[in-house]
PDB file of N, CA and C in Angstrom:
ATOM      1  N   UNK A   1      -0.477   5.201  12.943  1.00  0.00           N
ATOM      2  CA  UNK A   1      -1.011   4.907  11.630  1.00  0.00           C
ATOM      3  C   UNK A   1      -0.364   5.845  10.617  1.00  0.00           C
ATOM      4  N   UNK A   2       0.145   5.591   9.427  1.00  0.00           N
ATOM      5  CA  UNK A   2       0.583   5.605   8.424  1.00  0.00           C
ATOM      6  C   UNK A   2      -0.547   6.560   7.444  1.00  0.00           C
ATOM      7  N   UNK A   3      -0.432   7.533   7.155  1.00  0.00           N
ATOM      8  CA  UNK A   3      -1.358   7.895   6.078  1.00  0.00           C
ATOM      9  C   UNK A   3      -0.653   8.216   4.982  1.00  0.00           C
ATOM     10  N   UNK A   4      -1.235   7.800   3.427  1.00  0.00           N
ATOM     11  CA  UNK A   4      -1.100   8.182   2.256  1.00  0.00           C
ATOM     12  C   UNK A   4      -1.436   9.840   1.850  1.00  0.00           C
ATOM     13  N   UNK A   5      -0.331  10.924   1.963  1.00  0.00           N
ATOM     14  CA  UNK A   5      -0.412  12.237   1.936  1.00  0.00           C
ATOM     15  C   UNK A   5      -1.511  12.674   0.704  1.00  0.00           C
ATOM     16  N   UNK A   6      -1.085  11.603  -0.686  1.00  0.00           N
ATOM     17  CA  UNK A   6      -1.358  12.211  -1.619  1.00  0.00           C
ATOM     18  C   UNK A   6      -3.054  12.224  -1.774  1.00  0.00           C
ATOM     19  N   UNK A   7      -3.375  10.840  -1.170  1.00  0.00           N
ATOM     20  CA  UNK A   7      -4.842  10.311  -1.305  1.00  0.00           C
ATOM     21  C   UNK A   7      -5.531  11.095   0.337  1.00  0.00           C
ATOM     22  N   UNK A   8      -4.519  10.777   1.170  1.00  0.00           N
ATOM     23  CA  UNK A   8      -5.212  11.310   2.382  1.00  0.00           C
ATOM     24  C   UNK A   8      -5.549   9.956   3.206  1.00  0.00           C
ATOM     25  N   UNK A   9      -5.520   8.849   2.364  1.00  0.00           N
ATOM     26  CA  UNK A   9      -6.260   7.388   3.053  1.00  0.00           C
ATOM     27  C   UNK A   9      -5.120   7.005   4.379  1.00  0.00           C
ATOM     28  N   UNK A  10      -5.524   5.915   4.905  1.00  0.00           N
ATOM     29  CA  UNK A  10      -4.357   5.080   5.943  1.00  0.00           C
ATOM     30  C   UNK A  10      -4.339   3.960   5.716  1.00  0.00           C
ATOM     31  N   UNK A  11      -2.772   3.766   5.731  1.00  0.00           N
ATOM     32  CA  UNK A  11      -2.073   2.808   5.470  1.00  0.00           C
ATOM     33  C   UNK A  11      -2.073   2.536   6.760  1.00  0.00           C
ATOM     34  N   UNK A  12      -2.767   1.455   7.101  1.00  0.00           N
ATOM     35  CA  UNK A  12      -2.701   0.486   8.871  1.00  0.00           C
ATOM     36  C   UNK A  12      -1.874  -0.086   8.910  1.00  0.00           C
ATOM     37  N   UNK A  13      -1.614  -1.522   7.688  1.00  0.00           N
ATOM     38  CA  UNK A  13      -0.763  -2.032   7.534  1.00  0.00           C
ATOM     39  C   UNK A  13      -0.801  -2.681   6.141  1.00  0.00           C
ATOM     40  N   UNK A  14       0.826  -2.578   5.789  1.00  0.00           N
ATOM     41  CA  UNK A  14       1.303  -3.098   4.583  1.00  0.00           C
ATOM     42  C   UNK A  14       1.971  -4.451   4.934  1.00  0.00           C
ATOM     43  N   UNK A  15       1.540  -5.052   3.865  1.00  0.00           N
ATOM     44  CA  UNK A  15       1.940  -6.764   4.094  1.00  0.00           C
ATOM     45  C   UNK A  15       2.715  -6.054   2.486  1.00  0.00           C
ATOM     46  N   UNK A  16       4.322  -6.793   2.721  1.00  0.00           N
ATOM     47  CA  UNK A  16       5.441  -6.361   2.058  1.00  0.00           C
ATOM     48  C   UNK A  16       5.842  -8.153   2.278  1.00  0.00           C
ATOM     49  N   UNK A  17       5.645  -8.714   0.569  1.00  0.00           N
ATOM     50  CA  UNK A  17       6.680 -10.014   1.007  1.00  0.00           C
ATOM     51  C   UNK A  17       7.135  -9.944  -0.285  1.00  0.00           C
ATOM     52  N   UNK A  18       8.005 -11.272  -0.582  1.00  0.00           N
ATOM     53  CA  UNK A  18       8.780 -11.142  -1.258  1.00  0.00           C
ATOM     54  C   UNK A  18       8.207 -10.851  -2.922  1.00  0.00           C
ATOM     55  N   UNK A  19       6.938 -11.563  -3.589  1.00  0.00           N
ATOM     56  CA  UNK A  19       6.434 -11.207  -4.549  1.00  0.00           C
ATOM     57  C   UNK A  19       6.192 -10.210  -4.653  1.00  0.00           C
ATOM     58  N   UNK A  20       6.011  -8.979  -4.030  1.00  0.00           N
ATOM     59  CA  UNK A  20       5.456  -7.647  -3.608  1.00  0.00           C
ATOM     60  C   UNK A  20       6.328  -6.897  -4.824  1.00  0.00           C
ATOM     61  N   UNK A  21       5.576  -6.371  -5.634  1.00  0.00           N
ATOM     62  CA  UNK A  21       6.059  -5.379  -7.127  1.00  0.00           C
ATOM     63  C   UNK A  21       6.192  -3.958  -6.312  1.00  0.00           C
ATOM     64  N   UNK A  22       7.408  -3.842  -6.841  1.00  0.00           N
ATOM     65  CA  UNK A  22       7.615  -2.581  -6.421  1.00  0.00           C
ATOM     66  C   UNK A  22       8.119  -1.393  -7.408  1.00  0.00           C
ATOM     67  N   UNK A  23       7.306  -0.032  -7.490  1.00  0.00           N
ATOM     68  CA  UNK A  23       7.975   0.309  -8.747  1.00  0.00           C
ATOM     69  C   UNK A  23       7.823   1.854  -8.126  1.00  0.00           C
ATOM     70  N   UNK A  24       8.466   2.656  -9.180  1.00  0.00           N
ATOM     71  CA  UNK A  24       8.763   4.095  -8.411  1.00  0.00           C
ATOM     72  C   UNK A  24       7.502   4.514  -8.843  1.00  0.00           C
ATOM     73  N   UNK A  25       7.138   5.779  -7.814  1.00  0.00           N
ATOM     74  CA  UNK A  25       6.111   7.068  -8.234  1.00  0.00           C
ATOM     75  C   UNK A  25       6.311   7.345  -9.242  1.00  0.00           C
ATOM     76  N   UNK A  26       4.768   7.699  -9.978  1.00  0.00           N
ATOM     77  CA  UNK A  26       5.091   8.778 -11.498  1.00  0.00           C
ATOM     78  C   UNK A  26       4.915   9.785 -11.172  1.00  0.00           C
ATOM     79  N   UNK A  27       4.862  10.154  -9.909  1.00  0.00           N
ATOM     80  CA  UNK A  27       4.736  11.946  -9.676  1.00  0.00           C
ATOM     81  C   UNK A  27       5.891  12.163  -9.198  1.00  0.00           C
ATOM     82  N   UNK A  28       7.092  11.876  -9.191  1.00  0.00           N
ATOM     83  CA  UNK A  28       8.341  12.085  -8.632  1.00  0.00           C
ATOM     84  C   UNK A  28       9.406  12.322  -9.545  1.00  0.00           C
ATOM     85  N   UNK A  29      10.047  13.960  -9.763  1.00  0.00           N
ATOM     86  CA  UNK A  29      11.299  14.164 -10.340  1.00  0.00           C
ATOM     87  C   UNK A  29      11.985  14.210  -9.355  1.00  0.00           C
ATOM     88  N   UNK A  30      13.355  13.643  -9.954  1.00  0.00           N
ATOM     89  CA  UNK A  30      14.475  13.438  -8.684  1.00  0.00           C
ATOM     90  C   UNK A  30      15.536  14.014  -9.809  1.00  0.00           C
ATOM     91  N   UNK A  31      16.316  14.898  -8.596  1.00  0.00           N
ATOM     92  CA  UNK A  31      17.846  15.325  -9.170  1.00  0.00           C
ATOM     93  C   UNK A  31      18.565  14.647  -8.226  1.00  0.00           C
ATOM     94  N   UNK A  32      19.900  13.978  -8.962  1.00  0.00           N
ATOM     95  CA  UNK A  32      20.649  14.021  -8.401  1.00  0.00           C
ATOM     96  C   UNK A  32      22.045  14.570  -7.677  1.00  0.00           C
ATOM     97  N   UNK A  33      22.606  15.029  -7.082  1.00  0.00           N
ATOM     98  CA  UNK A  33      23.674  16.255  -5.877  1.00  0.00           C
ATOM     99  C   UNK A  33      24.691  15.476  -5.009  1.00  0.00           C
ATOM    100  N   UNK A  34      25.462  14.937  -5.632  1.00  0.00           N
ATOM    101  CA  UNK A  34      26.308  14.320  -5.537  1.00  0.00           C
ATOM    102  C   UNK A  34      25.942  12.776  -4.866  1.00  0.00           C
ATOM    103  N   UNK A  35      26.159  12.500  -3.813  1.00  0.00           N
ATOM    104  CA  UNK A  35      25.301  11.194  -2.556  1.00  0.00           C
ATOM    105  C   UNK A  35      24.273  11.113  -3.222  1.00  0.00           C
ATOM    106  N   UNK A  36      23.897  12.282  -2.790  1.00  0.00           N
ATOM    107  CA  UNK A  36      22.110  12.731  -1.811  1.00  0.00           C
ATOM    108  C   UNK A  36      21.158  12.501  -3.349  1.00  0.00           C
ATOM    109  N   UNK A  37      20.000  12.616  -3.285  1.00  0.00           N
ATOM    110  CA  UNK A  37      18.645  12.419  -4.401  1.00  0.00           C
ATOM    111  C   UNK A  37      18.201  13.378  -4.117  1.00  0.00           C
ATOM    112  N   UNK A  38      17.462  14.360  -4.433  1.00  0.00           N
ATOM    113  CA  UNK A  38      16.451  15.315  -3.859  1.00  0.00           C
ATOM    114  C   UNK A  38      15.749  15.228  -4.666  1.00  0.00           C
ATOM    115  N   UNK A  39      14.375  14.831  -4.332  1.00  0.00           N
ATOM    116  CA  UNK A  39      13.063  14.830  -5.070  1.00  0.00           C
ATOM    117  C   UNK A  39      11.648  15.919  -5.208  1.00  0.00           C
ATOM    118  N   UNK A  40      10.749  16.090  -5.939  1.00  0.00           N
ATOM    119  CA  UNK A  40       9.922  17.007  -6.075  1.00  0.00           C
ATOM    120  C   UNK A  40       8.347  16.132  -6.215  1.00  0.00           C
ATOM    121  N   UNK A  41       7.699  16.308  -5.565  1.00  0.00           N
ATOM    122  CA  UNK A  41       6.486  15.605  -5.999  1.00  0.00           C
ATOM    123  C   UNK A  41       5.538  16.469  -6.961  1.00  0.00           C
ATOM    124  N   UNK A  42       5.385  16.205  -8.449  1.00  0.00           N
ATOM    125  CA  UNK A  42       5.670  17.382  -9.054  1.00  0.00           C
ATOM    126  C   UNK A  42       3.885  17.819  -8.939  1.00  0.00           C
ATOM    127  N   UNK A  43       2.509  16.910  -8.299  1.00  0.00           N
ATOM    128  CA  UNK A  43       1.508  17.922  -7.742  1.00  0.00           C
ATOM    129  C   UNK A  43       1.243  18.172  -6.832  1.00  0.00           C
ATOM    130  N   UNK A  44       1.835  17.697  -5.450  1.00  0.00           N
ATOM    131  CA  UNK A  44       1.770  18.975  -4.445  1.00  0.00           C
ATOM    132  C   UNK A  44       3.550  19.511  -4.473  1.00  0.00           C
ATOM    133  N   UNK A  45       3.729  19.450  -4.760  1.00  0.00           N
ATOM    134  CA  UNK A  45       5.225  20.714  -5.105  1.00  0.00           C
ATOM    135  C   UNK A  45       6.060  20.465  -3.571  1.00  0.00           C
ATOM    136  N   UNK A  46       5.714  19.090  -2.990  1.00  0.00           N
ATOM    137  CA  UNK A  46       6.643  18.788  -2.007  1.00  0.00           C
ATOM    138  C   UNK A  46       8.220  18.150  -2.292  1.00  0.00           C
ATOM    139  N   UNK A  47       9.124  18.415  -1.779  1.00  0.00           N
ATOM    140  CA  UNK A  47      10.160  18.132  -1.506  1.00  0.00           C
ATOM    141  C   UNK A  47      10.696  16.929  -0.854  1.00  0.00           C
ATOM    142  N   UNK A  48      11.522  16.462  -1.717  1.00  0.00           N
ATOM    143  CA  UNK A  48      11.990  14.889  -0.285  1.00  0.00           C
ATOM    144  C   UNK A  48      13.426  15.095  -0.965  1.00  0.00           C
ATOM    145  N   UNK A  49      14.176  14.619  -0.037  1.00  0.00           N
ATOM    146  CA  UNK A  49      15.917  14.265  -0.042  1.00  0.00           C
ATOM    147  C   UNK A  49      15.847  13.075   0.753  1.00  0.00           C
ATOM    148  N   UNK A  50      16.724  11.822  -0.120  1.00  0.00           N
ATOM    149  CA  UNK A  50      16.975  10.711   0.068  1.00  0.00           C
ATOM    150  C   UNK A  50      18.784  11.018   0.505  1.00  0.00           C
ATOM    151  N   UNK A  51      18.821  10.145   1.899  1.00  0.00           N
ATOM    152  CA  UNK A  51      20.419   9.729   2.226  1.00  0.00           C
ATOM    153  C   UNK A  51      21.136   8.889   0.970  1.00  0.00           C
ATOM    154  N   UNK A  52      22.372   8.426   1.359  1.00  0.00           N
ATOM    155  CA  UNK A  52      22.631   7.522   0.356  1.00  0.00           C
ATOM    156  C   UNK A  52      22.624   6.037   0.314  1.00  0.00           C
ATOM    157  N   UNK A  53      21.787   5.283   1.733  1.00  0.00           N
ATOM    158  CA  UNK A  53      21.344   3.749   1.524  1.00  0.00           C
ATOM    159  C   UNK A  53      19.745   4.363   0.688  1.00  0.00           C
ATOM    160  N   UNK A  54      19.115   5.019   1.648  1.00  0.00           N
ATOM    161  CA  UNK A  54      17.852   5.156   0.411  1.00  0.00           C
ATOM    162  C   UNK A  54      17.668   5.402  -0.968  1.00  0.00           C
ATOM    163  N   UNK A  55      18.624   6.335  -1.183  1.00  0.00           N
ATOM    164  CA  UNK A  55      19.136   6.605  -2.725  1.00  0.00           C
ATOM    165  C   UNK A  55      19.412   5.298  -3.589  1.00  0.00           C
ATOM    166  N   UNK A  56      20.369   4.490  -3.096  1.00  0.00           N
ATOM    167  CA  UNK A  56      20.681   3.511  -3.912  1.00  0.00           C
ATOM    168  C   UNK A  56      19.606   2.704  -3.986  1.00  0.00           C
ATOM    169  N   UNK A  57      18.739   2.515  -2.930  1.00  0.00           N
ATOM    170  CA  UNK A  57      17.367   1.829  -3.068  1.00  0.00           C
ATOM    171  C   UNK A  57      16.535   2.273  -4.371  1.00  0.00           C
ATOM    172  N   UNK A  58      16.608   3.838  -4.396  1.00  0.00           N
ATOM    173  CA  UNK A  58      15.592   4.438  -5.701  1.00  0.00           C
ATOM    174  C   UNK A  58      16.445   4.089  -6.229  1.00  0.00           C
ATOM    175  N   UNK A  59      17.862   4.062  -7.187  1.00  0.00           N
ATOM    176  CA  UNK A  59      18.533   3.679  -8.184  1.00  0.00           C
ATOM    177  C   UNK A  59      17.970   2.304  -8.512  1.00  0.00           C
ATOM    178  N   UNK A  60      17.943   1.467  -7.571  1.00  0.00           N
ATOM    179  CA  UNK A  60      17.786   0.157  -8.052  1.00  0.00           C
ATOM    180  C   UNK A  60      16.261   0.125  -8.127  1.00  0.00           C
ATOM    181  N   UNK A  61      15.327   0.728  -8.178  1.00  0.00           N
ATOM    182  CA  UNK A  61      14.049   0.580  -9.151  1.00  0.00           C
ATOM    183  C   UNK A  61      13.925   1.382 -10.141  1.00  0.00           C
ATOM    184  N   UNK A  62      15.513   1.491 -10.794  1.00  0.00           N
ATOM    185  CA  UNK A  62      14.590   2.463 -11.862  1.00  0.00           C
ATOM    186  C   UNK A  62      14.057   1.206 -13.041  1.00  0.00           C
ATOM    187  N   UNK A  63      13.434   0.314 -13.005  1.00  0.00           N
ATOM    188  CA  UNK A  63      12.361  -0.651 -13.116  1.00  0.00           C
ATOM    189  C   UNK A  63      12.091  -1.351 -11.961  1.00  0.00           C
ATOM    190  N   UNK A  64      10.707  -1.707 -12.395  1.00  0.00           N
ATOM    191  CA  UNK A  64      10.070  -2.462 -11.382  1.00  0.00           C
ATOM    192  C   UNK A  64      10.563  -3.924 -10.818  1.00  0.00           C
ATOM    193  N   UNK A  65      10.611  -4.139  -9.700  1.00  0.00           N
ATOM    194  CA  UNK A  65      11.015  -5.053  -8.865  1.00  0.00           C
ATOM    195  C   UNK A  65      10.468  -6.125  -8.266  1.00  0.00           C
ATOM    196  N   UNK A  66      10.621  -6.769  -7.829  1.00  0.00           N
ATOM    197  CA  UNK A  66       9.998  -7.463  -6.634  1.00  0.00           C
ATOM    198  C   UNK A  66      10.819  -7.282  -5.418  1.00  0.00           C
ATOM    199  N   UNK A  67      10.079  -7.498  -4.350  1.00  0.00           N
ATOM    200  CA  UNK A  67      10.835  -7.133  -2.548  1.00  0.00           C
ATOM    201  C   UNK A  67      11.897  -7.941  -2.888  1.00  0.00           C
ATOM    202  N   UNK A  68      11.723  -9.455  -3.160  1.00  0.00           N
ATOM    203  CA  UNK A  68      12.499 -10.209  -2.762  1.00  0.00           C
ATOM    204  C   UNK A  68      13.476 -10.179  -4.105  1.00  0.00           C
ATOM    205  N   UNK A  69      13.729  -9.718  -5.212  1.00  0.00           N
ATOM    206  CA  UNK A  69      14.678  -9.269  -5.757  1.00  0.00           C
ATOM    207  C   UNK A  69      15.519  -8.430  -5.501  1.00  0.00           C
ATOM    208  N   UNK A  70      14.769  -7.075  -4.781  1.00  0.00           N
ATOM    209  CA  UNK A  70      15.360  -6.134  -4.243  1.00  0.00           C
ATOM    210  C   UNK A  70      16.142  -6.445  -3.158  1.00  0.00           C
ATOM    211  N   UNK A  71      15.492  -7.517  -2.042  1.00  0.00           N
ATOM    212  CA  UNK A  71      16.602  -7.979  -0.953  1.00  0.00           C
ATOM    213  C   UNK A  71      17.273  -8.404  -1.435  1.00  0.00           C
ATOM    214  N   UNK A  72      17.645  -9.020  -2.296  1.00  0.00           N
ATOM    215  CA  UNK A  72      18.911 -10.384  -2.652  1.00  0.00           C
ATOM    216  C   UNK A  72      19.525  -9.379  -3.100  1.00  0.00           C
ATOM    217  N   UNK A  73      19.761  -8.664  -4.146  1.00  0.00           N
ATOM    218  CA  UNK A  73      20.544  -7.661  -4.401  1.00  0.00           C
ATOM    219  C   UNK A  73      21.496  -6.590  -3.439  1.00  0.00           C
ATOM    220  N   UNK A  74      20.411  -6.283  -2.152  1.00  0.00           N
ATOM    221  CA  UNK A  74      21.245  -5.492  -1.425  1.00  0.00           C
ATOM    222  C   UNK A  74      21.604  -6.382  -0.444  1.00  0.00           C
ATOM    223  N   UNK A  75      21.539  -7.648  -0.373  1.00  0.00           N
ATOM    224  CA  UNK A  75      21.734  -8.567   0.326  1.00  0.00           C
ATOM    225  C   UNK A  75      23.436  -8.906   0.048  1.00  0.00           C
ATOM    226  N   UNK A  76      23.466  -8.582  -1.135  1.00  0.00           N
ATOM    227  CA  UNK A  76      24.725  -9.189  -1.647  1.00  0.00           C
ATOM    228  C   UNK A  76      26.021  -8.044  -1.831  1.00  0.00           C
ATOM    229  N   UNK A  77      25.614  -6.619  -1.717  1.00  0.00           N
ATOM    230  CA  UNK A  77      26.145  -5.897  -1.690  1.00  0.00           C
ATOM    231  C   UNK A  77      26.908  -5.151  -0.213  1.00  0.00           C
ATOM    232  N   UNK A  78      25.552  -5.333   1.091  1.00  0.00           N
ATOM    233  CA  UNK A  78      25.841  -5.069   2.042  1.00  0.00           C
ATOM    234  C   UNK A  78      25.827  -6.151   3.149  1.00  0.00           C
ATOM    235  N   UNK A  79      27.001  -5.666   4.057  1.00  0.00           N
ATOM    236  CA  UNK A  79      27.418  -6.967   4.773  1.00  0.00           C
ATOM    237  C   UNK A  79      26.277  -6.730   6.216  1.00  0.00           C
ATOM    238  N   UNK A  80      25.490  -7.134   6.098  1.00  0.00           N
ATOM    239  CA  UNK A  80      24.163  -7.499   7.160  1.00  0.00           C
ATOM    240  C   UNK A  80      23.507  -8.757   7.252  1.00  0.00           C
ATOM    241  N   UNK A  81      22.696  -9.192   7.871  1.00  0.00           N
ATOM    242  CA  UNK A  81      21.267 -10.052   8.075  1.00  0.00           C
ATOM    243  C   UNK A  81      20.227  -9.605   7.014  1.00  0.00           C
ATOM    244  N   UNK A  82      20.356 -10.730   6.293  1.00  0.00           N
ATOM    245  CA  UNK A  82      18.839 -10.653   5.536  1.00  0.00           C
ATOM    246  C   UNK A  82      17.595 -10.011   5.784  1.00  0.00           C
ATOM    247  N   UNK A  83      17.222 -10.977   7.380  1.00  0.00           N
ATOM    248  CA  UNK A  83      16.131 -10.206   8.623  1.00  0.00           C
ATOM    249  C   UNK A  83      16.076  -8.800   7.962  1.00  0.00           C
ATOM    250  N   UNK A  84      17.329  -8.398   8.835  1.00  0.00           N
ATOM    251  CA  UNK A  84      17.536  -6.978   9.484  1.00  0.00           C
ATOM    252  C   UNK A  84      17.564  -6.003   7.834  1.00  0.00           C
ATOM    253  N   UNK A  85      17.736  -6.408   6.616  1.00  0.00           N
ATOM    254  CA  UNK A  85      17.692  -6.058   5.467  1.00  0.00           C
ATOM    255  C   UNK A  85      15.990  -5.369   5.332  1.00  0.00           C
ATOM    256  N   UNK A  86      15.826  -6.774   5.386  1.00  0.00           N
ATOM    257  CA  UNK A  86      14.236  -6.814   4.980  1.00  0.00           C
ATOM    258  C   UNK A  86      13.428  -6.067   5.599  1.00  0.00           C
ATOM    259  N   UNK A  87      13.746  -6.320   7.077  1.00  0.00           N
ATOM    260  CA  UNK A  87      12.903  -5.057   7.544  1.00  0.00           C
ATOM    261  C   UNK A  87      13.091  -3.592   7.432  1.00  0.00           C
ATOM    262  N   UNK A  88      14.397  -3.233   7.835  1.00  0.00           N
ATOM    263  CA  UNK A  88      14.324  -2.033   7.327  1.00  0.00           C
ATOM    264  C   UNK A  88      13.984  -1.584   6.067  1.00  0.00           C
ATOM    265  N   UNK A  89      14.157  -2.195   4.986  1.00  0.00           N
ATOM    266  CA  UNK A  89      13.445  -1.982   3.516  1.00  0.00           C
ATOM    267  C   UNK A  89      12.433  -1.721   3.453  1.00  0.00           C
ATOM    268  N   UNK A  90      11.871  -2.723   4.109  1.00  0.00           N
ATOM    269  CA  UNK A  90      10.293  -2.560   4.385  1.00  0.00           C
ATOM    270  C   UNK A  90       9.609  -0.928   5.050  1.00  0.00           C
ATOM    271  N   UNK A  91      10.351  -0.970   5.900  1.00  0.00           N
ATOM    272  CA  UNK A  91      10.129   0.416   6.842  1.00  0.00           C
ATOM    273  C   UNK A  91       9.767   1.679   6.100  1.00  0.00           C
ATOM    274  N   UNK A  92      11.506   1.464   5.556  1.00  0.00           N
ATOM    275  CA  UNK A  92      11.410   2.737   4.000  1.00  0.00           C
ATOM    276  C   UNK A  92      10.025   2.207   3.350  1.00  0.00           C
ATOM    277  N   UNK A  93      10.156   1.428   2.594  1.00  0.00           N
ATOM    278  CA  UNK A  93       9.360   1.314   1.663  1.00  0.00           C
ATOM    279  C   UNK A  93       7.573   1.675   2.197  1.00  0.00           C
ATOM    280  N   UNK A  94       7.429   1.090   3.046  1.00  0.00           N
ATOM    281  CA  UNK A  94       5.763   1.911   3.905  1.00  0.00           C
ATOM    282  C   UNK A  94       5.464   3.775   4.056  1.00  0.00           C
ATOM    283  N   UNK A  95       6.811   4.478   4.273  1.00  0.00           N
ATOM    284  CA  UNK A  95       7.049   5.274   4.234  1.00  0.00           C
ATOM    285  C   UNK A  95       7.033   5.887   3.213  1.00  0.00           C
ATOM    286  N   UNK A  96       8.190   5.615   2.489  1.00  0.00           N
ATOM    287  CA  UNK A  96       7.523   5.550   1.005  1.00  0.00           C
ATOM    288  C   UNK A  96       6.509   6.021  -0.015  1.00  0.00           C
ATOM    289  N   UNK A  97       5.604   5.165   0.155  1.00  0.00           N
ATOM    290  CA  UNK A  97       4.233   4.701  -0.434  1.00  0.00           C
ATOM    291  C   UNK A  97       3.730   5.760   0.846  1.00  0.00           C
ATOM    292  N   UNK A  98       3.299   5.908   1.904  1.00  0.00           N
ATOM    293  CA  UNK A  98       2.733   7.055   2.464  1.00  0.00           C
ATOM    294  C   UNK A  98       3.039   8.426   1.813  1.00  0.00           C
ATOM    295  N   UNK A  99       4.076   8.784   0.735  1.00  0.00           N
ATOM    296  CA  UNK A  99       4.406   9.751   0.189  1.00  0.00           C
ATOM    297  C   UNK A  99       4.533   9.885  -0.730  1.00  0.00           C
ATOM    298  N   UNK A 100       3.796   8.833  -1.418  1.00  0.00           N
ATOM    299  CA  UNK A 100       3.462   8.833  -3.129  1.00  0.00           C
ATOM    300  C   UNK A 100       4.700   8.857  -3.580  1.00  0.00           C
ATOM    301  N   UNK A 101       6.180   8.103  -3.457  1.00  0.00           N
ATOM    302  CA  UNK A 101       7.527   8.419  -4.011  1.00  0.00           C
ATOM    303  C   UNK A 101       7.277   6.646  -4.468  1.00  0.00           C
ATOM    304  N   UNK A 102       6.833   5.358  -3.879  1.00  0.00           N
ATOM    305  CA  UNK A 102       7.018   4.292  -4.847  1.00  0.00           C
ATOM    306  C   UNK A 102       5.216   3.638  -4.785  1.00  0.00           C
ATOM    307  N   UNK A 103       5.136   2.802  -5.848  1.00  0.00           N
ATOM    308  CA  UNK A 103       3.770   2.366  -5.680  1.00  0.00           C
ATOM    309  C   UNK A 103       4.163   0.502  -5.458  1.00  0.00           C
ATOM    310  N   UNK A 104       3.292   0.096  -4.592  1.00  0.00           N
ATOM    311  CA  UNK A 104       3.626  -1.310  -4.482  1.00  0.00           C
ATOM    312  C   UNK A 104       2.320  -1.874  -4.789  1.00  0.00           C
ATOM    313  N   UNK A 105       2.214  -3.325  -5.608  1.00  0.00           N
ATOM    314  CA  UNK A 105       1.171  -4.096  -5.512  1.00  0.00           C
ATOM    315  C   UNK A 105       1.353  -5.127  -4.592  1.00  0.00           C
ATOM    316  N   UNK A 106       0.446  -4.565  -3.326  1.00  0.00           N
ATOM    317  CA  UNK A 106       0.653  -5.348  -2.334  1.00  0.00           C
ATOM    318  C   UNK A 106      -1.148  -5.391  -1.804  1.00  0.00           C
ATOM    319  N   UNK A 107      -0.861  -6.386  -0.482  1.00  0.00           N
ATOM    320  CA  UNK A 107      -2.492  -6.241   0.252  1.00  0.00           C
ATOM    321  C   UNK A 107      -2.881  -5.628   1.311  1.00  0.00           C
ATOM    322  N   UNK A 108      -3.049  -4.795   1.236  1.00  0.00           N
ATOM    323  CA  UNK A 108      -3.478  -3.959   2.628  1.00  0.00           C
ATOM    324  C   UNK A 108      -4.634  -3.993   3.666  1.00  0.00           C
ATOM    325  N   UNK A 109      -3.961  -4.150   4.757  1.00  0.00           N
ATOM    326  CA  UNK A 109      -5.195  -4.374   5.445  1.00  0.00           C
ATOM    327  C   UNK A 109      -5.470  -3.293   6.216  1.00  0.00           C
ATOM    328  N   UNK A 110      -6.952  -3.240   6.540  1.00  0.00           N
ATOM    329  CA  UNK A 110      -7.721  -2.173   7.124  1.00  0.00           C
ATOM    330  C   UNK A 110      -7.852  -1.966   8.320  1.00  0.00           C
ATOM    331  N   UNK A 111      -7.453  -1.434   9.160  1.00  0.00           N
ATOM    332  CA  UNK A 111      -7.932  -1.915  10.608  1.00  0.00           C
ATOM    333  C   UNK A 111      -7.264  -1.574  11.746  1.00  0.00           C
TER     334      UNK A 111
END
């Protein structure tokens, strides 16, 4: 199980489809260091560093999204499976949202 650091709650499961709004944390300054992102969660004073497929992921919300905008985009950039896109996006993105770095309007279920 997945817990939300900032709230403390659990994330059981995130239903991530394609309408799914996706938009960055407002508690997150990010510098960028050449590739790499390194971020600050600026109230608990935690630290995150993004690689550079995740990085370009935060680049491409700097507005809000939908999943399935966001796939087609990196869909078209990187030579993969849609599938195999989506899920890993997804992965990040649960992860994510467990760390207060993006907020999604999505439905969560309990359980």
């Amino acid at each position: 199980m997945v817990v939300n650091r900032a709230t403390r709650s659990p994330i059981s499961a995130v239903q991530i489809d394609d309408a799914t709004l996706i938009r960055r944390g407002e508690s997150m300054l990010a510098a960028y260091i050449g590739q790499e992102i390194v971020m600050m969660h600026m109230t608990s004073g935690r630290y995150v560093g993004l690689d550079d497929i995740s990085g370009d992921i935060w680049r491409r919300l700097e507005g809000p999204c939908t999943f399935g905008d966001l796939i087609d985009k990196l869909e078209a950039d990187y030579d993969a499976d849609r599938k195999v896109i989506a899920d890993d996006v997804r992965n990040l993105l649960t992860e994510m949202l467990a760390n207060d770095i993006v907020q999604l309007d999505v439905k969560s279920v309990q359980g």
